[in-house]
C-alpha atoms as a PDB file:
ATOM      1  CA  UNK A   1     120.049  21.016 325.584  1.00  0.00           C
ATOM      2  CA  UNK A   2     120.184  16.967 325.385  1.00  0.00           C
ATOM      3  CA  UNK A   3     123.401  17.561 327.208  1.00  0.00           C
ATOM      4  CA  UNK A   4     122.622  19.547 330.020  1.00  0.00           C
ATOM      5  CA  UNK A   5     119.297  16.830 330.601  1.00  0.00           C
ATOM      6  CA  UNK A   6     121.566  13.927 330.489  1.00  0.00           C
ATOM      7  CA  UNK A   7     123.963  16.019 333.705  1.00  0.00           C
ATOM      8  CA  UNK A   8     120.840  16.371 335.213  1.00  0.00           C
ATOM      9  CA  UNK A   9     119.891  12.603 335.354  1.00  0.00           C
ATOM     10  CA  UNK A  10     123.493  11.881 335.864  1.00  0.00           C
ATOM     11  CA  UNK A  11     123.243  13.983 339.143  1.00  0.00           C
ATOM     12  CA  UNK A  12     120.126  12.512 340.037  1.00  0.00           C
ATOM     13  CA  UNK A  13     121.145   9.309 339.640  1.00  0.00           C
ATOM     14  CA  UNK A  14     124.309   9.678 341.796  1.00  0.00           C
ATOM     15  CA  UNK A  15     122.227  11.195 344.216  1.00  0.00           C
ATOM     16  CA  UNK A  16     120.267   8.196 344.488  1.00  0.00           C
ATOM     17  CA  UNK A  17     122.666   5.937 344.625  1.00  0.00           C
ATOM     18  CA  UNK A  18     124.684   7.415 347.447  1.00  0.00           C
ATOM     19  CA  UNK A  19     121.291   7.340 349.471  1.00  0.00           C
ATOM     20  CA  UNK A  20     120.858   3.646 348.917  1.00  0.00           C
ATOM     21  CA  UNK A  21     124.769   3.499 350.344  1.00  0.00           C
ATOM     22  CA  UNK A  22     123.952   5.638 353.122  1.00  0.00           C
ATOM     23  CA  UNK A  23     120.984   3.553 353.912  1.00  0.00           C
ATOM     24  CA  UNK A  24     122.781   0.377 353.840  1.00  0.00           C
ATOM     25  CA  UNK A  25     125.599   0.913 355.921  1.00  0.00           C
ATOM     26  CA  UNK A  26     122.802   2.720 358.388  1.00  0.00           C
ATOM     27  CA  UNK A  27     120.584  -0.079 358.690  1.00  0.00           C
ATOM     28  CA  UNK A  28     123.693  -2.598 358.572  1.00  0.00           C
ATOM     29  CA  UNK A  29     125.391  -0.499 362.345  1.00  0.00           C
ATOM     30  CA  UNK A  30     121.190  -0.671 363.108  1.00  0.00           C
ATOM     31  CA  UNK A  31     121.120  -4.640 362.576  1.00  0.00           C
ATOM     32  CA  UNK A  32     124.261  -4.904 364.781  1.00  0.00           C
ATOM     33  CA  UNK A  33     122.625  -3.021 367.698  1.00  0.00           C
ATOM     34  CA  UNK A  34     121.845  -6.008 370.745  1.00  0.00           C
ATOM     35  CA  UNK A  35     121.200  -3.018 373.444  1.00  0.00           C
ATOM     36  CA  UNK A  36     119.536   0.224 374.046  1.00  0.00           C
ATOM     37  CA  UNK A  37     123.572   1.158 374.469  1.00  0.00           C
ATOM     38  CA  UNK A  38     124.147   0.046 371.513  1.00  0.00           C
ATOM     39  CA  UNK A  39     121.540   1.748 369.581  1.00  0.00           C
ATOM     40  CA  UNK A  40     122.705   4.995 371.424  1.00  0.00           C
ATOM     41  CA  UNK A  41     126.402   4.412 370.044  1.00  0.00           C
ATOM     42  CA  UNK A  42     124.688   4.345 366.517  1.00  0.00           C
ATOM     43  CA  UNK A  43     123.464   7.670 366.845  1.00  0.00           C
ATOM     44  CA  UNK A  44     126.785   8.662 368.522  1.00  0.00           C
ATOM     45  CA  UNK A  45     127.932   7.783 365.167  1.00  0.00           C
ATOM     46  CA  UNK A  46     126.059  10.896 363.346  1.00  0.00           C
ATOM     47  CA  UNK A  47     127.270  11.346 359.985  1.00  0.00           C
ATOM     48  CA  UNK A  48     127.226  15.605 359.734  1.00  0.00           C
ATOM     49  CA  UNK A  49     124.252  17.124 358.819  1.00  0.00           C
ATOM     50  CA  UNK A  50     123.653  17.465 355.088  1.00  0.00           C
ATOM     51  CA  UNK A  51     125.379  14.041 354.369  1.00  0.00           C
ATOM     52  CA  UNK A  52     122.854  11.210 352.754  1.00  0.00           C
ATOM     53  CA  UNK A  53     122.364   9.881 356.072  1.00  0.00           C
ATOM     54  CA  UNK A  54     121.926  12.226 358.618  1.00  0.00           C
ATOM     55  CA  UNK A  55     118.402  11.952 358.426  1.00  0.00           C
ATOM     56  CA  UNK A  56     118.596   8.583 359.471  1.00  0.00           C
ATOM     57  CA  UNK A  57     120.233   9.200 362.746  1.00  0.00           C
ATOM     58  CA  UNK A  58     118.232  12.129 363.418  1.00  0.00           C
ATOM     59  CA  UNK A  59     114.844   9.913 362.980  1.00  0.00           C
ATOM     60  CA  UNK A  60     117.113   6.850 365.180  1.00  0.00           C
ATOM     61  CA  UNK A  61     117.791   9.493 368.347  1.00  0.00           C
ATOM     62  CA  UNK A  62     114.029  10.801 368.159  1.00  0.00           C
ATOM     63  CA  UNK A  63     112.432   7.334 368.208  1.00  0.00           C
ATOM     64  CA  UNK A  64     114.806   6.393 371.219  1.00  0.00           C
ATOM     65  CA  UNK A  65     113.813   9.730 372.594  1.00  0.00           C
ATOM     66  CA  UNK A  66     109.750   9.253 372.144  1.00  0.00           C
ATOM     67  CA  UNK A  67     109.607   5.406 371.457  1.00  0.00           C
ATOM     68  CA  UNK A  68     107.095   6.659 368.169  1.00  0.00           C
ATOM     69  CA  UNK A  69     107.246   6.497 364.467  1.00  0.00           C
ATOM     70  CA  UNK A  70     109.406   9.958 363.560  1.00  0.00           C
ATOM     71  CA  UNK A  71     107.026  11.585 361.429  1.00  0.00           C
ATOM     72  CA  UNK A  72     109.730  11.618 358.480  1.00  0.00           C
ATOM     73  CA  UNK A  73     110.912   8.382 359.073  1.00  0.00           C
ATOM     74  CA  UNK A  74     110.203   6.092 355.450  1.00  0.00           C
ATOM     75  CA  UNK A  75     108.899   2.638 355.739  1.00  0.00           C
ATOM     76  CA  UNK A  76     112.544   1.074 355.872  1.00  0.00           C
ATOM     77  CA  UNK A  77     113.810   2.782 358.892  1.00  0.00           C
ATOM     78  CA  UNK A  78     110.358   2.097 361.066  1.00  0.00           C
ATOM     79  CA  UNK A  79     110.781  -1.701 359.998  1.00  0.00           C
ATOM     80  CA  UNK A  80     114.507  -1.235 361.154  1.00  0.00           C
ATOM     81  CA  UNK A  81     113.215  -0.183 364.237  1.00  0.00           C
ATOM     82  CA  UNK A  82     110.447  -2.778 365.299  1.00  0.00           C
ATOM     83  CA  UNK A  83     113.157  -5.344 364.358  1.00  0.00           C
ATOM     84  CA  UNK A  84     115.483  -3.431 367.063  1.00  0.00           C
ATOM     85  CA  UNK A  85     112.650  -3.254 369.739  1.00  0.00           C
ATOM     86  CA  UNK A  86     112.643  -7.469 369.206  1.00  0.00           C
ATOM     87  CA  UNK A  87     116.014  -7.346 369.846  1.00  0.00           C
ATOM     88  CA  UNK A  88     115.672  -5.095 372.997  1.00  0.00           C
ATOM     89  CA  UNK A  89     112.755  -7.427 374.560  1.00  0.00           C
ATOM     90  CA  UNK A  90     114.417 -10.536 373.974  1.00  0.00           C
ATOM     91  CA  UNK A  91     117.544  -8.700 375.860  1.00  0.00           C
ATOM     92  CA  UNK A  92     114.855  -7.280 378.345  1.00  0.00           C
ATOM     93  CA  UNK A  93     116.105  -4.153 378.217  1.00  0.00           C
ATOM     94  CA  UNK A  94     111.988  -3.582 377.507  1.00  0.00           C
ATOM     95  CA  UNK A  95     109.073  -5.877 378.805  1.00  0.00           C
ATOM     96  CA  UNK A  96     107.276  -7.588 376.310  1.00  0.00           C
ATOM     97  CA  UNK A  97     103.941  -5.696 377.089  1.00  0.00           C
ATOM     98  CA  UNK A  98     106.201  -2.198 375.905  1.00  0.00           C
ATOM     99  CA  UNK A  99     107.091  -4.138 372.911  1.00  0.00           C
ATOM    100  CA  UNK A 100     103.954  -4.728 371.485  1.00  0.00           C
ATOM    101  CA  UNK A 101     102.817  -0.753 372.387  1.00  0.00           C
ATOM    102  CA  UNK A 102     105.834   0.003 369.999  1.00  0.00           C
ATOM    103  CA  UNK A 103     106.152  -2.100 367.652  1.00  0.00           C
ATOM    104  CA  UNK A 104     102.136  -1.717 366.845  1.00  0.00           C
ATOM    105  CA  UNK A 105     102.753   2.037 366.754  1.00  0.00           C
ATOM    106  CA  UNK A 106     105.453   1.747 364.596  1.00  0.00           C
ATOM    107  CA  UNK A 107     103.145  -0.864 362.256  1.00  0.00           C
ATOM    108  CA  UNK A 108     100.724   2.579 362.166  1.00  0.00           C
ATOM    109  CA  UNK A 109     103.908   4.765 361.175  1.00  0.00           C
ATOM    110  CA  UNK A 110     104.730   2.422 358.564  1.00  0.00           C
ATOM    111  CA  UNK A 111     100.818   2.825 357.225  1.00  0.00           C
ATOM    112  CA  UNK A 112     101.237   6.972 357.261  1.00  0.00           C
ATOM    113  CA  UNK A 113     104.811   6.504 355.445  1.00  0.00           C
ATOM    114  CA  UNK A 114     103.387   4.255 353.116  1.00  0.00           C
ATOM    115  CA  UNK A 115     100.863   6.614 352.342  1.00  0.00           C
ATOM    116  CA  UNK A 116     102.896   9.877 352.335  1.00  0.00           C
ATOM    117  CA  UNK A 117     104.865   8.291 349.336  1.00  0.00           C
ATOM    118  CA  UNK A 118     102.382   7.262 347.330  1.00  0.00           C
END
């Protein structure tokens, strides 16, 4: 019994941790991004589906789709985002105005996702 809990928080454990992985090298192609092409080559970059991250590139193509908080998206990712839409005004590959629109949605998605995991 004690040793079938401890392979259970073993696998949870490694479970977690490969998440955190996924979601640094994720967020670290994100940071990199300058351009709306380069955010597009990040999603290019899919990892297959069922791998730790593939929810992250999912959420990355639909907010480049819609410009709006995914509605799965966590906290992390929409802050990954407004810090890309910076990047894309100050390249003005967005005005300024368009900016704000997103980034203020995306300050509401963070609220929800805050909320949805608490």
């Amino acid at each position: 019994m004690l040793e079938s809990h401890r392979e259970t928080i073993e696998v949870g454990f490694n479970q977690a941790l490969l998440a955190r992985h996924a979601w640094e090298r994720f967020h670290l192609r994100l940071a990199a991004a300058q351009t709306l092409e380069d955010a597009l080559a990040v999603v290019r970059e899919a990892t297959p589906v069922g791998s730790p991250s593939y929810s992250f590139y999912v959420n990355l193509a639909e907010f480049l789709r819609t410009w709006e908080p995914p509605q799965h998206a966590r906290p992390e990712e929409l802050k990954a985002y407004a810090e890309l839409v910076g990047r894309l005004v100050a390249a003005r590959a967005i005005t300024p105005e368009a900016g704000e629109l997103i980034t203020a949605s995306l300050a509401r998605g963070m609220e929800a996702a805050r909320g949805r995991s608490e």
